[in-house]
Protein backbone atom coordinates (compact mmCIF):
# COMPACT_ATOMS: atom_id res chain seq x y z
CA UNK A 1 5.78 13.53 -5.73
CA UNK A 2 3.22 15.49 -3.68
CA UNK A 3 1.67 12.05 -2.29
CA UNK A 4 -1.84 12.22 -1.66
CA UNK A 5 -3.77 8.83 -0.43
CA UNK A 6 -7.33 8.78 -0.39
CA UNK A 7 -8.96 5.58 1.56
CA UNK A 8 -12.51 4.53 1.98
CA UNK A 9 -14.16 4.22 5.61
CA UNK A 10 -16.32 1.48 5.83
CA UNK A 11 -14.64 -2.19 5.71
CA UNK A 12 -11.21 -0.41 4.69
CA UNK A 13 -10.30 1.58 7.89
CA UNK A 14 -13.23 0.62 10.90
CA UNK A 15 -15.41 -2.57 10.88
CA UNK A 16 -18.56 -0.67 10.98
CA UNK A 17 -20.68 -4.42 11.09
CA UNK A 18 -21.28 -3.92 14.89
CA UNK A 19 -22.39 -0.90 14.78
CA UNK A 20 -24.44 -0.26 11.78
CA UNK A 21 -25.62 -3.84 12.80
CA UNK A 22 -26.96 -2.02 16.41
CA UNK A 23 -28.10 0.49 14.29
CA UNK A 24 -30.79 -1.35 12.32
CA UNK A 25 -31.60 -3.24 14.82
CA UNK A 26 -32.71 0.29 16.93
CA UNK A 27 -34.23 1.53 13.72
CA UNK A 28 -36.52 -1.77 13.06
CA UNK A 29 -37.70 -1.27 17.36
CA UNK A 30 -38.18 1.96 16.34
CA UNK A 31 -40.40 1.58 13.17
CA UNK A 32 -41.60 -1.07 13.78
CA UNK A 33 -40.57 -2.54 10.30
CA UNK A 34 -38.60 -5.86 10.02
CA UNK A 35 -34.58 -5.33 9.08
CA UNK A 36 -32.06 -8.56 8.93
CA UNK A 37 -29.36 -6.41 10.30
CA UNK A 38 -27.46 -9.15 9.73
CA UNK A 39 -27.90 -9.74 6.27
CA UNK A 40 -27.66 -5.77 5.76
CA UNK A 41 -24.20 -5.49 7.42
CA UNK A 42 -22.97 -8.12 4.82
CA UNK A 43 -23.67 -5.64 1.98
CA UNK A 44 -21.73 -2.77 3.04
CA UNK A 45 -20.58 -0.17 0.61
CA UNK A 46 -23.50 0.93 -1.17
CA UNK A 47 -25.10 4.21 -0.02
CA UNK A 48 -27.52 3.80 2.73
CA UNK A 49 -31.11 4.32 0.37
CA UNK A 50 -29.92 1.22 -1.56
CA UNK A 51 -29.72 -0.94 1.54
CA UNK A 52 -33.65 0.41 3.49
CA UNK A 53 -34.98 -0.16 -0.37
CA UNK A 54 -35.01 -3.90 0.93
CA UNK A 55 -37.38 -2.87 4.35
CA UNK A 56 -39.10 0.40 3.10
CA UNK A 57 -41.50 1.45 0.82
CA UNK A 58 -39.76 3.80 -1.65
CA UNK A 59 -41.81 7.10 -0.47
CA UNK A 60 -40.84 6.25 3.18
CA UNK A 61 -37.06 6.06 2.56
CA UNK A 62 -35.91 9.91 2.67
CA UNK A 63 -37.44 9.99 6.11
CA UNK A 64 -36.51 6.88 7.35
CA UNK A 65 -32.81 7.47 6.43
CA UNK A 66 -32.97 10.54 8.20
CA UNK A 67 -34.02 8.94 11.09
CA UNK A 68 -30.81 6.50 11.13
CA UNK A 69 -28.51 9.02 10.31
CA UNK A 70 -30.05 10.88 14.05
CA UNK A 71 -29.71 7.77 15.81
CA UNK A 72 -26.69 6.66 14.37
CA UNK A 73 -24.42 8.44 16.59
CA UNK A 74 -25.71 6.51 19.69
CA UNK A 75 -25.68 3.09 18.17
CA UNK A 76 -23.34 2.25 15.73
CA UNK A 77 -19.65 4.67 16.92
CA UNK A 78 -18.94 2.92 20.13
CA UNK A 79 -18.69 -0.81 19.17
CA UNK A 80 -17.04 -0.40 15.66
CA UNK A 81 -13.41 -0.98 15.91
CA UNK A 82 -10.76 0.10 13.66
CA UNK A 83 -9.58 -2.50 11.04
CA UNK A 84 -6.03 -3.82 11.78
CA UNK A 85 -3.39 -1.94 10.40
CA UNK A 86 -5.99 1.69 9.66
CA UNK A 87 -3.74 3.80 11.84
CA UNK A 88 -0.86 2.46 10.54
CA UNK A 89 -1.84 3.18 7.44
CA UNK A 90 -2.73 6.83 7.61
CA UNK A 91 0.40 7.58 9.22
CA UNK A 92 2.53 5.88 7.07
CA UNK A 93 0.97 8.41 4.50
CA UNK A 94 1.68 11.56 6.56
CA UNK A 95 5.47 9.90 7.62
CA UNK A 96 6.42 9.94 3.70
CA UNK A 97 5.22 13.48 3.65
CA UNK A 98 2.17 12.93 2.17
CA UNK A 99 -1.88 14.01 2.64
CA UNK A 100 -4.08 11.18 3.71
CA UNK A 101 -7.89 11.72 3.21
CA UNK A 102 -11.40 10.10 3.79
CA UNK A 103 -13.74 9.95 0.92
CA UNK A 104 -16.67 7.27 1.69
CA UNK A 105 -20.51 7.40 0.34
CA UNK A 106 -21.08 7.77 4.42
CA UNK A 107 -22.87 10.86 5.99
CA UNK A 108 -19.47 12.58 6.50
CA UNK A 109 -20.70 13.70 10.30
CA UNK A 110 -21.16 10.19 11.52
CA UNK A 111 -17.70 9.40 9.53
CA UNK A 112 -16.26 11.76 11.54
CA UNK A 113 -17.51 10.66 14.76
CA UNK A 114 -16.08 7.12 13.80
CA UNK A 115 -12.35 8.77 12.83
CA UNK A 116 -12.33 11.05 16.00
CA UNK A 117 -13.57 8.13 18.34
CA UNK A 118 -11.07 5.44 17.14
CA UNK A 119 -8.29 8.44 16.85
CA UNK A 120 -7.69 8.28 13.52
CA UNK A 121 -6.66 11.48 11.40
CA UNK A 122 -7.03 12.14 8.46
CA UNK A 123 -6.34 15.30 6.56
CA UNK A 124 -9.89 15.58 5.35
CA UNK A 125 -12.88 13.67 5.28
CA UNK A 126 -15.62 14.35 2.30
CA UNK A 127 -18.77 12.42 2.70
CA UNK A 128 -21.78 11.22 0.36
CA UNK A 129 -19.94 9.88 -2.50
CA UNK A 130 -20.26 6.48 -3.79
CA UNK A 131 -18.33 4.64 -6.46
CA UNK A 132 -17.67 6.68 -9.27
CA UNK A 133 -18.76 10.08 -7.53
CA UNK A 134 -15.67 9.45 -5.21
CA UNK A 135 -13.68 10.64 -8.39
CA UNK A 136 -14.95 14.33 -7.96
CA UNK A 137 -12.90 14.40 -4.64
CA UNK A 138 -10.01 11.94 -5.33
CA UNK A 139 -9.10 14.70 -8.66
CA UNK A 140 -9.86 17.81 -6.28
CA UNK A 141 -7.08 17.02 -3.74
CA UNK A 142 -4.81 15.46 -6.21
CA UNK A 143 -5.16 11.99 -5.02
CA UNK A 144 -2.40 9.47 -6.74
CA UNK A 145 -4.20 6.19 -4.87
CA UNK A 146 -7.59 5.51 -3.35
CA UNK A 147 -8.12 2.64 -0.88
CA UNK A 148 -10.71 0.38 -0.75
CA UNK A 149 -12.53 -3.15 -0.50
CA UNK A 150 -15.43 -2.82 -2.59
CA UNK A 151 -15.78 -2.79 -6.51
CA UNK A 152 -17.29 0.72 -5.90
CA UNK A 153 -14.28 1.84 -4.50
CA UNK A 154 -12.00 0.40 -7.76
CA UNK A 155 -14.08 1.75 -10.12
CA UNK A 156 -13.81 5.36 -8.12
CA UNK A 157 -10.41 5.40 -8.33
CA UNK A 158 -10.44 4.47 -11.78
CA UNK A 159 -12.49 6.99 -13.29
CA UNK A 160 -10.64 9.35 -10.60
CA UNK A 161 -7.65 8.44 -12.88
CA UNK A 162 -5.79 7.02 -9.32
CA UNK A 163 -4.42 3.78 -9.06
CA UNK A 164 -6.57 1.06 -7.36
CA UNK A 165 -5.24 -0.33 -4.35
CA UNK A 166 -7.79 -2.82 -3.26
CA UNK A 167 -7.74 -4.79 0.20
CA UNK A 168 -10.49 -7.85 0.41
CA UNK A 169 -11.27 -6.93 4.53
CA UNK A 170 -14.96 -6.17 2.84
CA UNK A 171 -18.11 -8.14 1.23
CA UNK A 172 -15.77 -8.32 -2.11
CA UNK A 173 -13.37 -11.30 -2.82
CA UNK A 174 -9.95 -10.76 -4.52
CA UNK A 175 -11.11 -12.45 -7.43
CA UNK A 176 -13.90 -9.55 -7.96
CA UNK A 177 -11.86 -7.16 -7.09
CA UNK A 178 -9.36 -7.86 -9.83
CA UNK A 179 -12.36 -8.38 -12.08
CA UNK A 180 -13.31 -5.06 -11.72
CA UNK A 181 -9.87 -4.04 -12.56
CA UNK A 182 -8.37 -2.94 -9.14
CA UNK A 183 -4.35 -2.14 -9.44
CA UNK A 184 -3.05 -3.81 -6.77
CA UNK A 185 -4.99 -6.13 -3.91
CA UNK A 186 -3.37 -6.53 -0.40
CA UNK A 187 -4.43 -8.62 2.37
CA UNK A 188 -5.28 -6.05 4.47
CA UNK A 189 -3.88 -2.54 5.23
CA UNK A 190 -1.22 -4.00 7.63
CA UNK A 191 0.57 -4.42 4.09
CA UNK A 192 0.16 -0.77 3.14
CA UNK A 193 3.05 0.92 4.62
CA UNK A 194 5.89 -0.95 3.19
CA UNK A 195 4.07 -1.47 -0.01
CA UNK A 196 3.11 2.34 -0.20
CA UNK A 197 6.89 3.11 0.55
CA UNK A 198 8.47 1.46 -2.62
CA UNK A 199 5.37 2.49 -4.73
CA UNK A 200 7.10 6.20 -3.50
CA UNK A 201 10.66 5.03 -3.72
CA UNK A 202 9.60 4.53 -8.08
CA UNK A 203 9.47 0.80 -7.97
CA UNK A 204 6.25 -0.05 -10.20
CA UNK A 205 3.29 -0.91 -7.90
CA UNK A 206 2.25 -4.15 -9.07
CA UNK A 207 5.61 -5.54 -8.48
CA UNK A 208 5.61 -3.84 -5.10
CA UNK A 209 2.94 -5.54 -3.73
């Protein structure tokens, strides 16, 4: 098997609350608009224009998420950690010989500044894709399993034809998860590495979890 793991970025390797949180909050000083940053960061998946549709005007929201992704840098890399078990989990990819890559509906700049500041590497990152636009990348690189803890994430890795390995570290529940008809659901990615090493070894991954 040439192994190829694809994971999402936001809630599945870095808790990017604190900073997209700091983010908003500079954005609202900025503009002078109102944003619950934290009501926002309790939505996370969903590409950016979906979230400033609740502050914004619709005309005003190419410009306005221009302006976060410029002053995103400067907010939101240094206070967002990386989720337990996210290096782990990459290298437990690369350790069974395998590619590990990025694919998240995040500006793929700022997702890089996140994986280089927390150390994390990944054998490519592809940015701006969001639920079942993920698939485009997961099929170009071959991708056998995609990551995630959104719905969005399941039903990319569905229509990518790649099994679903769901973790619930995001603003979806196992139940929904399952609902939406991820593969397998683990805790967190601390369970990854064993589980990704039988799914390798041929044992069938629902029974490997």
């Amino acid at each position: 098997m040439n192994l190829t793991v694809g994971f999402d970025l936001d809630m599945t390797l870095i808790d990017s609350r604190p900073g997209i949180k700091a983010a908003y909050q500079a954005l609202s000083a900025e503009t002078g608009t109102y944003i619950d940053a934290d009501a926002a960061v309790t939505r996370l998946g969903p590409p950016l224009d979906e979230e400033l549709a609740h502050w914004f005007p619709a005309d005003e929201i190419p410009a306005v998420a221009d302006r976060y992704r410029e002053i995103y840098p400067a907010h939101a890399i240094a206070p967002t950690p990386a989720l337990p078990g996210a290096r782990e989990a990459v290298e437990a990819v690369r350790s069974l010989g395998g590619r590990a890559i990025v694919v998240t509906a995040k500006h793929e700049p700022n997702a890089r500044l996140h994986l280089r500041h927390l150390g994390i590497e990944p054998d490519a990152v592809i940015g701006w894709l969001w639920a079942e636009a993920k698939a485009g990348a997961l099929r170009e690189y071959g991708a056998q399993v995609y990551v995630g803890d959104h719905v969005g994430d399941v039903r990319g890795a569905r229509t990518a034809g790649a099994l679903s390995v769901a973790v619930p570290t995001g603003p979806c529940a196992e139940p929904e998860l399952r609902a939406a008809g991820a593969d397998v659901v683990l805790p967190d990615l601390t369970a990854l590495p064993a589980w990704l090493a039988r799914y390798v070894a041929g044992q069938d991954p629902q029974e490997a979890a």
